[in-house]
N, C-alpha and C. Protein backbone atom coordinates (compact mmCIF):
# COMPACT_ATOMS: atom_id res chain seq x y z
N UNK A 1 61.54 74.21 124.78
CA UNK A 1 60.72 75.40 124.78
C UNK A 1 61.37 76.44 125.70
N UNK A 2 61.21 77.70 125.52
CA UNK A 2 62.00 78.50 126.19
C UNK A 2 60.85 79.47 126.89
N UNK A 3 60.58 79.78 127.92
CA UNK A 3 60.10 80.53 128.52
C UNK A 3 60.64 81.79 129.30
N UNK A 4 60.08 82.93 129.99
CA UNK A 4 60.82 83.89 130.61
C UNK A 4 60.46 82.80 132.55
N UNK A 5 61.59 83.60 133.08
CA UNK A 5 61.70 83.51 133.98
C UNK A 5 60.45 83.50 135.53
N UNK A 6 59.97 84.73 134.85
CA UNK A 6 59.03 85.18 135.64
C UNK A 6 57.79 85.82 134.79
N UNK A 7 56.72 85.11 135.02
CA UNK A 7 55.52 85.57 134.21
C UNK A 7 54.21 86.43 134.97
N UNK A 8 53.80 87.13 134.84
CA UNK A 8 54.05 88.19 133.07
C UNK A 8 55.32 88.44 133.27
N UNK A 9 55.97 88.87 132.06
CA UNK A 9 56.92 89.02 131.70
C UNK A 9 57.25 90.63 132.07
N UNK A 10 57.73 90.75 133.04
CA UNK A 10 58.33 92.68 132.84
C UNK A 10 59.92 93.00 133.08
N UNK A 11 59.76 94.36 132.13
CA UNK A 11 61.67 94.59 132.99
C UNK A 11 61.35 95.55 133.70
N UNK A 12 62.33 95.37 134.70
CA UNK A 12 61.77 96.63 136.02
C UNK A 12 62.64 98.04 135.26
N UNK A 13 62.34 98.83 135.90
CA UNK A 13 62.42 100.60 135.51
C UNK A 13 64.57 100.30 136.12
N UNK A 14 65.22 101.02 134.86
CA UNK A 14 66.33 100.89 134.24
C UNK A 14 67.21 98.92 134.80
N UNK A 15 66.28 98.45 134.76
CA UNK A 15 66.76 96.69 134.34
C UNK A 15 66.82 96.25 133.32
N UNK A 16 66.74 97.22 132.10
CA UNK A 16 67.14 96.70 130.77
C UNK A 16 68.55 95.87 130.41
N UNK A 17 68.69 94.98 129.41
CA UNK A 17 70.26 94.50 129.09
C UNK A 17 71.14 95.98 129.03
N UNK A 18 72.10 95.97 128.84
CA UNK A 18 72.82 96.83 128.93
C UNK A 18 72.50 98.46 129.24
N UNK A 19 71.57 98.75 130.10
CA UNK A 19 71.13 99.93 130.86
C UNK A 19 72.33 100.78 131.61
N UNK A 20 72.40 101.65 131.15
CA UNK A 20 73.65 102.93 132.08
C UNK A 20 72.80 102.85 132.98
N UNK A 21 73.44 102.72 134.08
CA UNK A 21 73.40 103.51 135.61
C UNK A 21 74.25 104.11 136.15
N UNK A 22 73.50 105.37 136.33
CA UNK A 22 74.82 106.54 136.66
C UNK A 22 74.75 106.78 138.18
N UNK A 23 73.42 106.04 139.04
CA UNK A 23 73.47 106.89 140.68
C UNK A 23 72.99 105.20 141.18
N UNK A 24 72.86 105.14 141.96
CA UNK A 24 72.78 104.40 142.94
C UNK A 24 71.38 104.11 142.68
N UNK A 25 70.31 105.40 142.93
CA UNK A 25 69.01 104.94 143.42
C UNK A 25 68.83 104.44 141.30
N UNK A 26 69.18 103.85 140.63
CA UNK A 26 68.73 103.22 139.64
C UNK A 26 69.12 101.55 139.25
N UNK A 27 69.77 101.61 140.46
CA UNK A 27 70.31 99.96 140.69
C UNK A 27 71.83 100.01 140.95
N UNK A 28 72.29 98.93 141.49
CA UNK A 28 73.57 98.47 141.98
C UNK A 28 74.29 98.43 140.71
N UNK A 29 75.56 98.54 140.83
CA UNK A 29 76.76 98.84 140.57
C UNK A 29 77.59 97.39 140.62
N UNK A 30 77.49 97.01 141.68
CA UNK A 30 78.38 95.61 141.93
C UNK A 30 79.36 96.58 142.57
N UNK A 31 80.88 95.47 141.73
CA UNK A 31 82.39 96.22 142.41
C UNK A 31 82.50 96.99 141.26
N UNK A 32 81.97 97.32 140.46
CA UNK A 32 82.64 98.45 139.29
C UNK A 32 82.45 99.88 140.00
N UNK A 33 81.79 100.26 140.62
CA UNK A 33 81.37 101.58 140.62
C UNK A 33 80.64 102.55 139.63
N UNK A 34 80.13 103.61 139.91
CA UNK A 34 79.17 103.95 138.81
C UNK A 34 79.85 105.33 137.97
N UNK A 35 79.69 105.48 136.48
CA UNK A 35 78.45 104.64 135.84
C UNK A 35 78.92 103.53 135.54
N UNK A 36 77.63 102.94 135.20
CA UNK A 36 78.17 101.27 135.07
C UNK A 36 77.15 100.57 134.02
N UNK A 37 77.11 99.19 133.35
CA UNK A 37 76.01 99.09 132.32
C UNK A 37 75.40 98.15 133.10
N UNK A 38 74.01 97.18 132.90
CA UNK A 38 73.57 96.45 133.39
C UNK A 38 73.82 94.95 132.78
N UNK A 39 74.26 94.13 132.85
CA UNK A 39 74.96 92.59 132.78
C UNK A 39 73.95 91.87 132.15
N UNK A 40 72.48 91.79 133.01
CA UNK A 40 71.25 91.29 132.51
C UNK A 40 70.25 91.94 132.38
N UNK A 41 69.35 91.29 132.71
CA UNK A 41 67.76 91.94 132.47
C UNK A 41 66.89 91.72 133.99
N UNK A 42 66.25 92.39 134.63
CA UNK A 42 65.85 92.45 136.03
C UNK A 42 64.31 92.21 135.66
N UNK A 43 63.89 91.14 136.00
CA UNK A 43 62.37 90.97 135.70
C UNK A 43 61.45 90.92 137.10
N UNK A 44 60.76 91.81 136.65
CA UNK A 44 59.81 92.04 137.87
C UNK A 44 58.75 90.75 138.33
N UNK A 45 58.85 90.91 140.05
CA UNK A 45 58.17 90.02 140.52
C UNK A 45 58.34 90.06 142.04
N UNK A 46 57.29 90.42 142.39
CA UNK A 46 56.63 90.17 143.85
C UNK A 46 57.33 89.37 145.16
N UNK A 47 58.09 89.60 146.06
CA UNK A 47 58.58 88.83 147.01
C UNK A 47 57.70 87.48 147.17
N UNK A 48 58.34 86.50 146.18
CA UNK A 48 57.68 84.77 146.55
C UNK A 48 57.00 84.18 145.31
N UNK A 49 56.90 85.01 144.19
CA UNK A 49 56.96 84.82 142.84
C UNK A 49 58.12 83.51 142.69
N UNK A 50 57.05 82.70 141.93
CA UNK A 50 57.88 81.66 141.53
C UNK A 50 59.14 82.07 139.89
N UNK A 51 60.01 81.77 140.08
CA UNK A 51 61.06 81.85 138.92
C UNK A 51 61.21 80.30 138.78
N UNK A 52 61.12 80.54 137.25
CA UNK A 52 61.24 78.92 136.63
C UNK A 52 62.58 79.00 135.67
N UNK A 53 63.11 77.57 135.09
CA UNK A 53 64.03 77.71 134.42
C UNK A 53 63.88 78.06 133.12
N UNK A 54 64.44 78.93 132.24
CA UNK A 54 63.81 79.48 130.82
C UNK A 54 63.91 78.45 129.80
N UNK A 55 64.98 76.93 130.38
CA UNK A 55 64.98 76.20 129.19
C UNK A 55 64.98 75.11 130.09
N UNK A 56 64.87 73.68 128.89
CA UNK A 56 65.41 72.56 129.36
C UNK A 56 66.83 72.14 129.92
N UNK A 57 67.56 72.07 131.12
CA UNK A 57 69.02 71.76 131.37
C UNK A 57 69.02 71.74 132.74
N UNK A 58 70.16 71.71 133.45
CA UNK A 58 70.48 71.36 134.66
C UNK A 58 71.44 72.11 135.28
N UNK A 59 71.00 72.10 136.82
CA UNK A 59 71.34 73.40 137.59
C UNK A 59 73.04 72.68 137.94
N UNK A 60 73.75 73.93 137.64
CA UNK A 60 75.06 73.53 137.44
C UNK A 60 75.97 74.16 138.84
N UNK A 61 75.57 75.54 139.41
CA UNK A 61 75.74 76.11 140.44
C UNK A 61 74.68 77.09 141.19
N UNK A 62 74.35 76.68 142.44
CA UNK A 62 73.54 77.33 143.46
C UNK A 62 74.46 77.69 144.42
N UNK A 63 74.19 78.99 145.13
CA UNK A 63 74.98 79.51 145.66
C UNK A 63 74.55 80.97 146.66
N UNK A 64 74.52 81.42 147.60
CA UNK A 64 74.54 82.61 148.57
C UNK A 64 75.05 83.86 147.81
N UNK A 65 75.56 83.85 146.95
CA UNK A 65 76.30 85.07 146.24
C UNK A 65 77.04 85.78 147.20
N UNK A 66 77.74 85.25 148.24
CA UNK A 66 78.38 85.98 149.11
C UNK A 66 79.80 85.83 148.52
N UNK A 67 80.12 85.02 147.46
CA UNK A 67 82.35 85.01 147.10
C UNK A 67 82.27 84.98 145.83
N UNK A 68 82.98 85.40 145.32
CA UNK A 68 83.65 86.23 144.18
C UNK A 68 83.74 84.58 143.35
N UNK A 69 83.48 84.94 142.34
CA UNK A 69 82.50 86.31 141.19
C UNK A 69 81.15 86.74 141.43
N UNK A 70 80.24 85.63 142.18
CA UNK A 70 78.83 86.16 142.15
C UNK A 70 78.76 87.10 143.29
N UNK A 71 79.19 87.93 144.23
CA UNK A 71 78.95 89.20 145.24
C UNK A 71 78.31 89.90 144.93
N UNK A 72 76.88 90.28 145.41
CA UNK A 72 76.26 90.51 145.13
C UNK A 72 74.82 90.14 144.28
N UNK A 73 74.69 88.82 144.00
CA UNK A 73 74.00 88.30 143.42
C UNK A 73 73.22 87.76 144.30
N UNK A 74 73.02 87.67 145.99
CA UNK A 74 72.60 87.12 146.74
C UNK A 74 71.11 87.87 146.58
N UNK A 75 70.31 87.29 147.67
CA UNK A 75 70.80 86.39 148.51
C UNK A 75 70.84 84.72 148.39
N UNK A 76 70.47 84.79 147.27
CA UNK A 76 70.69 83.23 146.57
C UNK A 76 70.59 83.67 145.17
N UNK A 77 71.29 82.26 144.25
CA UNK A 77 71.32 82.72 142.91
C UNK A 77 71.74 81.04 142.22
N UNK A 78 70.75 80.41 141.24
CA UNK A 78 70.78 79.18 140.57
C UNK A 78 71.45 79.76 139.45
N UNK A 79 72.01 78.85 138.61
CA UNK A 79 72.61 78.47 137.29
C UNK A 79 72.63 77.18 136.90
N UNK A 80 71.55 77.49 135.34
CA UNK A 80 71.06 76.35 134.91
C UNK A 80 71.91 76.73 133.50
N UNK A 81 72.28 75.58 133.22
CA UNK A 81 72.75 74.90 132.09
C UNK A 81 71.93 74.71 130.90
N UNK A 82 71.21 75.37 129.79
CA UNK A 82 70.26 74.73 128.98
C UNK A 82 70.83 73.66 128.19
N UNK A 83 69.92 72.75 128.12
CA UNK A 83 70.24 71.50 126.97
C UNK A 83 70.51 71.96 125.41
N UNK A 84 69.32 72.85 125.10
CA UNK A 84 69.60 73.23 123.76
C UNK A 84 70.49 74.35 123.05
N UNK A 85 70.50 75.02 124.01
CA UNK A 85 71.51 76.62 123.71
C UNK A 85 72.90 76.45 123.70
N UNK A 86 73.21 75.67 125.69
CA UNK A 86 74.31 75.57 125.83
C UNK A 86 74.88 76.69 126.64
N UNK A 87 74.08 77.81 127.13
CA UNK A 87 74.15 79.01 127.37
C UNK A 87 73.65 78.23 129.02
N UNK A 88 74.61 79.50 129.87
CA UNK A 88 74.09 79.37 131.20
C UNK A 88 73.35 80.57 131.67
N UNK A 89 72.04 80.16 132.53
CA UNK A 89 71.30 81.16 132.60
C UNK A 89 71.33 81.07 134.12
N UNK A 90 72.13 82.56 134.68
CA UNK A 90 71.87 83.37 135.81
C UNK A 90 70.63 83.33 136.49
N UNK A 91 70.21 83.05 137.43
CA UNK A 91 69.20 83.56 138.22
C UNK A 91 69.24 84.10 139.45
N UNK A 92 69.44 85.19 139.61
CA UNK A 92 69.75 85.65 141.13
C UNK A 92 68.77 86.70 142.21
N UNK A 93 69.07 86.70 143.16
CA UNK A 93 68.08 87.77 143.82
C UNK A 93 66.52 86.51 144.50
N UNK A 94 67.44 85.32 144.72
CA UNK A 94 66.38 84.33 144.88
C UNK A 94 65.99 84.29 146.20
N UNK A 95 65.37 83.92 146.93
CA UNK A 95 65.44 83.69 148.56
C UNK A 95 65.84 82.32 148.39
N UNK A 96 66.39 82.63 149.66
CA UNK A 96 67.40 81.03 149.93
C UNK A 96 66.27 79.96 151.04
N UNK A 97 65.45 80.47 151.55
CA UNK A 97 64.25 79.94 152.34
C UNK A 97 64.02 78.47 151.20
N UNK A 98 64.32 79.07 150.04
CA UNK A 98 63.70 78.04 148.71
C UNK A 98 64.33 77.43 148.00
N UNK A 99 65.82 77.27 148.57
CA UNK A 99 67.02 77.00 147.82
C UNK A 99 66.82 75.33 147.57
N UNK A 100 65.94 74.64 148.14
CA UNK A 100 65.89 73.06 148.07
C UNK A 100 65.31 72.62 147.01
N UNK A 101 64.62 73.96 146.16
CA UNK A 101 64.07 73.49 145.21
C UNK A 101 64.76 72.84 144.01
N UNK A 102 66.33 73.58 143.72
CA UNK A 102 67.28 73.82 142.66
C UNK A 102 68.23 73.19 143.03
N UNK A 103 68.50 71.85 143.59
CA UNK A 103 70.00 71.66 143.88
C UNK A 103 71.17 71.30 142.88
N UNK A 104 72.39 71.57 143.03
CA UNK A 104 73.63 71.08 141.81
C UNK A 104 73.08 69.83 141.74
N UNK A 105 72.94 69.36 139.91
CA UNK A 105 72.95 68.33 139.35
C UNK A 105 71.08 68.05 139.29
N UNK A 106 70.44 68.89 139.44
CA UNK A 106 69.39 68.53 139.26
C UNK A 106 68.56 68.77 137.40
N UNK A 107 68.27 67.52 136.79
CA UNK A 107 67.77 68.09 136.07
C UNK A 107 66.43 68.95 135.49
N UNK A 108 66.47 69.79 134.92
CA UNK A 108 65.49 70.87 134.91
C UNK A 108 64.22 70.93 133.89
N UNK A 109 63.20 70.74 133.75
CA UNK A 109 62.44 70.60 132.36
C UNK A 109 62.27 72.51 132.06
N UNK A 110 61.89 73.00 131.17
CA UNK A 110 61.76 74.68 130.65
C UNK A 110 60.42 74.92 131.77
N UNK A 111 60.81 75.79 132.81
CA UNK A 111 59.44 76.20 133.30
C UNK A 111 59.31 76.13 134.65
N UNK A 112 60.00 74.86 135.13
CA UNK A 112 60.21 73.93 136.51
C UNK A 112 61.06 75.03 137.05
N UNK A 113 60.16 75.39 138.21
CA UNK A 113 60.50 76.31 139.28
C UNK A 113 61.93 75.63 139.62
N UNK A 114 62.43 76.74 140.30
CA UNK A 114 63.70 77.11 140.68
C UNK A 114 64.32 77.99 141.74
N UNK A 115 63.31 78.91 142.27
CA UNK A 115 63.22 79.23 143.44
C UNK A 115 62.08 80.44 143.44
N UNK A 116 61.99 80.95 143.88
CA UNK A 116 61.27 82.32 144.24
C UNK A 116 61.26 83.39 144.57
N UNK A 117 61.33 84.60 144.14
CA UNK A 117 62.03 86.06 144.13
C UNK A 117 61.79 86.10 146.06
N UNK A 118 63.20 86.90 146.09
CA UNK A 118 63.40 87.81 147.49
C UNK A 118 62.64 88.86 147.38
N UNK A 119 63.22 89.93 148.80
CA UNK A 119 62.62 91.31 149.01
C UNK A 119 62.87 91.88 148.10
N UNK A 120 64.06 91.68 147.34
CA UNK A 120 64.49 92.41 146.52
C UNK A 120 63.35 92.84 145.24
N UNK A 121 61.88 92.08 145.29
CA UNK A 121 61.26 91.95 144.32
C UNK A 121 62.08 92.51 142.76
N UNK A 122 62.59 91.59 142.21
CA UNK A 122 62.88 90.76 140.89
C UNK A 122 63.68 89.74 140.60
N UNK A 123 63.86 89.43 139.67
CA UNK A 123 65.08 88.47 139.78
C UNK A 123 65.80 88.68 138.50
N UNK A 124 67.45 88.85 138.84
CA UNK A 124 68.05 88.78 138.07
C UNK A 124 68.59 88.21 136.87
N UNK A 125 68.43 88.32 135.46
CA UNK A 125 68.87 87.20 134.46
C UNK A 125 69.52 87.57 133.89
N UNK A 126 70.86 86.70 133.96
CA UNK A 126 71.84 86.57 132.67
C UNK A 126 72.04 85.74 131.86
N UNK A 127 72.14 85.47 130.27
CA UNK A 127 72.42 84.96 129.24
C UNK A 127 73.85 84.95 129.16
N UNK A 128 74.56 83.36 129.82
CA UNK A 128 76.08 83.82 129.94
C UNK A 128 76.59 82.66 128.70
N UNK A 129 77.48 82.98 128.30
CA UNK A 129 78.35 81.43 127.11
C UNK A 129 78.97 80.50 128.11
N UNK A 130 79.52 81.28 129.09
CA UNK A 130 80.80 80.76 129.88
C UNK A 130 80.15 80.92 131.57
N UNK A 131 80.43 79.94 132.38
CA UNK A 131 79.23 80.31 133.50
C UNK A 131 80.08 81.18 133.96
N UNK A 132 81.69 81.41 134.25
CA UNK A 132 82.35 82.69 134.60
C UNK A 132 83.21 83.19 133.43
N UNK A 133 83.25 84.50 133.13
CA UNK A 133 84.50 84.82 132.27
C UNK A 133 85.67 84.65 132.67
N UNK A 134 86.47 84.69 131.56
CA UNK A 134 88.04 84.62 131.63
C UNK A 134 88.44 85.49 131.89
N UNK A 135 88.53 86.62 133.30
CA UNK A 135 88.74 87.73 133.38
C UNK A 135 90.29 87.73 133.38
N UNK A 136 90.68 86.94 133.61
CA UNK A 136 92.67 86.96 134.02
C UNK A 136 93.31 87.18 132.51
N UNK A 137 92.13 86.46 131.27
CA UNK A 137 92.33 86.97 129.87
C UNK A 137 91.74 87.80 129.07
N UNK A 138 91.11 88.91 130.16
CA UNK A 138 90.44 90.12 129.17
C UNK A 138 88.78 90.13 129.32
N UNK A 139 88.35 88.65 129.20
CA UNK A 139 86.91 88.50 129.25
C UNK A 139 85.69 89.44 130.38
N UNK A 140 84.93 90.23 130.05
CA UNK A 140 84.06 90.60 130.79
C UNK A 140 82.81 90.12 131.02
N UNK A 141 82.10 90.52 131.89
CA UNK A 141 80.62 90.44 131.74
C UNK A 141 79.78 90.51 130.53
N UNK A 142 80.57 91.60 129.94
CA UNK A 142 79.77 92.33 128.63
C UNK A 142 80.19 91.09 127.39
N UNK A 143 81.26 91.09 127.48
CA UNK A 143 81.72 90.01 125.84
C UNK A 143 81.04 88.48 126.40
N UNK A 144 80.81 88.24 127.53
CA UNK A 144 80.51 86.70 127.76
C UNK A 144 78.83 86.70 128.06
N UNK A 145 78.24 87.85 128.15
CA UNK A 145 76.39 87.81 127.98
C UNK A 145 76.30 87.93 126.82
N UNK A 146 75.10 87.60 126.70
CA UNK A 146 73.54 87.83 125.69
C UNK A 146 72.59 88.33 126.49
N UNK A 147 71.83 89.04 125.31
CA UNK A 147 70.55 89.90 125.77
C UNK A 147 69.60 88.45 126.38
N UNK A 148 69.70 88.38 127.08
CA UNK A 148 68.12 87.17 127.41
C UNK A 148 67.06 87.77 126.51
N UNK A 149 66.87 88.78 126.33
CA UNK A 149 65.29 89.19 125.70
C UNK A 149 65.71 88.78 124.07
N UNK A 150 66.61 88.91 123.73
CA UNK A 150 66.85 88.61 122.13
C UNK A 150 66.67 87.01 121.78
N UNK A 151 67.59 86.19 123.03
CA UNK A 151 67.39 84.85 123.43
C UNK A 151 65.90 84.14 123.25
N UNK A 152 64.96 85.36 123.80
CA UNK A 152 63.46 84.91 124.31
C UNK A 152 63.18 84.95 122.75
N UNK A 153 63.39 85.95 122.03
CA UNK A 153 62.61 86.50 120.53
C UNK A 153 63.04 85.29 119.66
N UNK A 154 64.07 84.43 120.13
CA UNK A 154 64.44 83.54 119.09
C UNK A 154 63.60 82.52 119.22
N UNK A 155 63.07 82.25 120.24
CA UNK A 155 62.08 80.99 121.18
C UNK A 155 61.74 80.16 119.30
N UNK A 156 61.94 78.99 119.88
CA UNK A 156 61.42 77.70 118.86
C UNK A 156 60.03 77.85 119.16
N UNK A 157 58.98 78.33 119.73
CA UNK A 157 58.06 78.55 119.66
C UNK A 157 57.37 79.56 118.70
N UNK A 158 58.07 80.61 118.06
CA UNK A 158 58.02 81.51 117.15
C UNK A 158 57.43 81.08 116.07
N UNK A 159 58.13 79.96 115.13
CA UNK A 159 57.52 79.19 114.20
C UNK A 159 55.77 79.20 114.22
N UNK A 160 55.98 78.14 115.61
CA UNK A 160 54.80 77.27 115.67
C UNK A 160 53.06 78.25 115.49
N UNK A 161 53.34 79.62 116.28
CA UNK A 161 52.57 80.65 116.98
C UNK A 161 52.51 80.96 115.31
N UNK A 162 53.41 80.92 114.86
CA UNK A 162 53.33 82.15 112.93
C UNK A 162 52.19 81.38 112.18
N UNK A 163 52.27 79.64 112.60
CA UNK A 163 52.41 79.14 111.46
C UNK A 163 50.54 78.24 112.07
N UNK A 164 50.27 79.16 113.19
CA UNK A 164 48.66 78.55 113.69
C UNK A 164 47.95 79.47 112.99
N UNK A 165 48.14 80.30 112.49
CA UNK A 165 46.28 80.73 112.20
C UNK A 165 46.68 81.57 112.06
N UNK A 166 46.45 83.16 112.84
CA UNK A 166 46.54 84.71 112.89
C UNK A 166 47.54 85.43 112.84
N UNK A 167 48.91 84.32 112.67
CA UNK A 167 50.51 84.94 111.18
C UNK A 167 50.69 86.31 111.87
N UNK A 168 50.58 87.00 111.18
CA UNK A 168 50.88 88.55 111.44
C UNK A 168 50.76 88.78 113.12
N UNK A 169 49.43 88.91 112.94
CA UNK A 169 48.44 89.58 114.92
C UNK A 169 50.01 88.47 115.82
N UNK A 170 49.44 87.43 115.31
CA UNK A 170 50.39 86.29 116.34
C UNK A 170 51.86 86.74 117.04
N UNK A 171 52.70 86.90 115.80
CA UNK A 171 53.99 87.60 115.46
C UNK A 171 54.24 88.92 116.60
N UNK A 172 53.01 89.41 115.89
CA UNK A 172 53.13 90.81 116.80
C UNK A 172 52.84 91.06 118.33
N UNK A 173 51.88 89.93 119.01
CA UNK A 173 51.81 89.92 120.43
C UNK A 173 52.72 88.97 120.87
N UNK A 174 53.46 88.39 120.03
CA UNK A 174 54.51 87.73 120.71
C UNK A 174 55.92 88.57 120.74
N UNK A 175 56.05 89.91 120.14
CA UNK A 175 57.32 90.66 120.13
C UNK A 175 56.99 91.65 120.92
N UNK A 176 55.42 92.26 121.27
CA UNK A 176 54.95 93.09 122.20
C UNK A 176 55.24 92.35 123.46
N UNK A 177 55.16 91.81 123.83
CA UNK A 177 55.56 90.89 125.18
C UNK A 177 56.74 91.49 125.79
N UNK A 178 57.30 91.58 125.03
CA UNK A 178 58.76 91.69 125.21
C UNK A 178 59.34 93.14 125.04
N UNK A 179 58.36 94.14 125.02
CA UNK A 179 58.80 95.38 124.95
C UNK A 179 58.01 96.28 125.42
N UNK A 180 57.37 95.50 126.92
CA UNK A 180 56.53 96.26 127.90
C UNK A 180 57.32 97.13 128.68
């Protein structure tokens, strides 16, 4: 089962997947400098908001985001492995106060907390193929994500919700979710 990260589900104001940011006060840059696009999706949530894992799999790297590639991803940041996708999912912007929750090699059920948003109130998500790109062969951020929100729309739960009762209505508050 695939769930979002952080429930209710929101994207914060320009945390869309691939969002231009042209100044500073609309979010970080990283090392590119601006303008720049956005990597993931920034889901809103309250300093201490629990973040859970969006699928079934196992946390493959936890980490400070203080050394290259993740800089900036601090001040903590999990990567879980899903069982069914195969896709590694980013979580960053975590407090590290909570880092005991997620350790390497732990396995994860869809949902099972994972740490809990920083000051930063949100937490970062990426839909990666590769947990780092092949940058020495061309690979970016951009060719090695997925939209997480397109990820979410595919949910094996889709079926099930069509196929209970209210079909249509169902369909439709389950794609409104996702385009608050």
């Amino acid at each position: 089962m695939r769930v979002a990260p952080i429930s209710p589900f929101k994207v914060g104001n320009n945390g869309a997947y691939l969002a231009v940011r042209s100044i500073s006060a609309q979010g970080s840059c990283g090392v590119h400098g601006y303008p720049c696009k956005h990597p993931g999706v920034d889901v809103v949530g309250r300093a201490g908001a629990v973040v859970r894992a969006p699928e079934d799999g196992m946390v493959v790297f936890a980490a400070d985001g203080s050394l290259s590639p993740f800089v900036g991803y601090g001040p903590w940041l999990v990567i879980v492995r899903g069982f069914e996708s195969g896709k590694f999912h980013l979580l960053a912007h975590l407090d590290p106060a909570d880092r005991q929750r997620a350790p390497i090699g732990l396995r994860m059920s869809s949902g099972q907390p994972v740490g809990v948003t920083s000051a930063a109130n949100h937490t970062h998500w990426e839909l990666r193929k590769k947990m780092v790109p092949d940058f020495a062969h061309g690979e970016t951020n951009f060719t090695n994500n997925d939209d997480p929100i397109a990820w979410m729309k595919g949910s094996s739960l889709l079926l099930p919700l069509i196929l209970a009762g209210g079909g249509l209505i169902l369909l439709k508050l389950w794609t409104d979710r996702f385009h608050r």
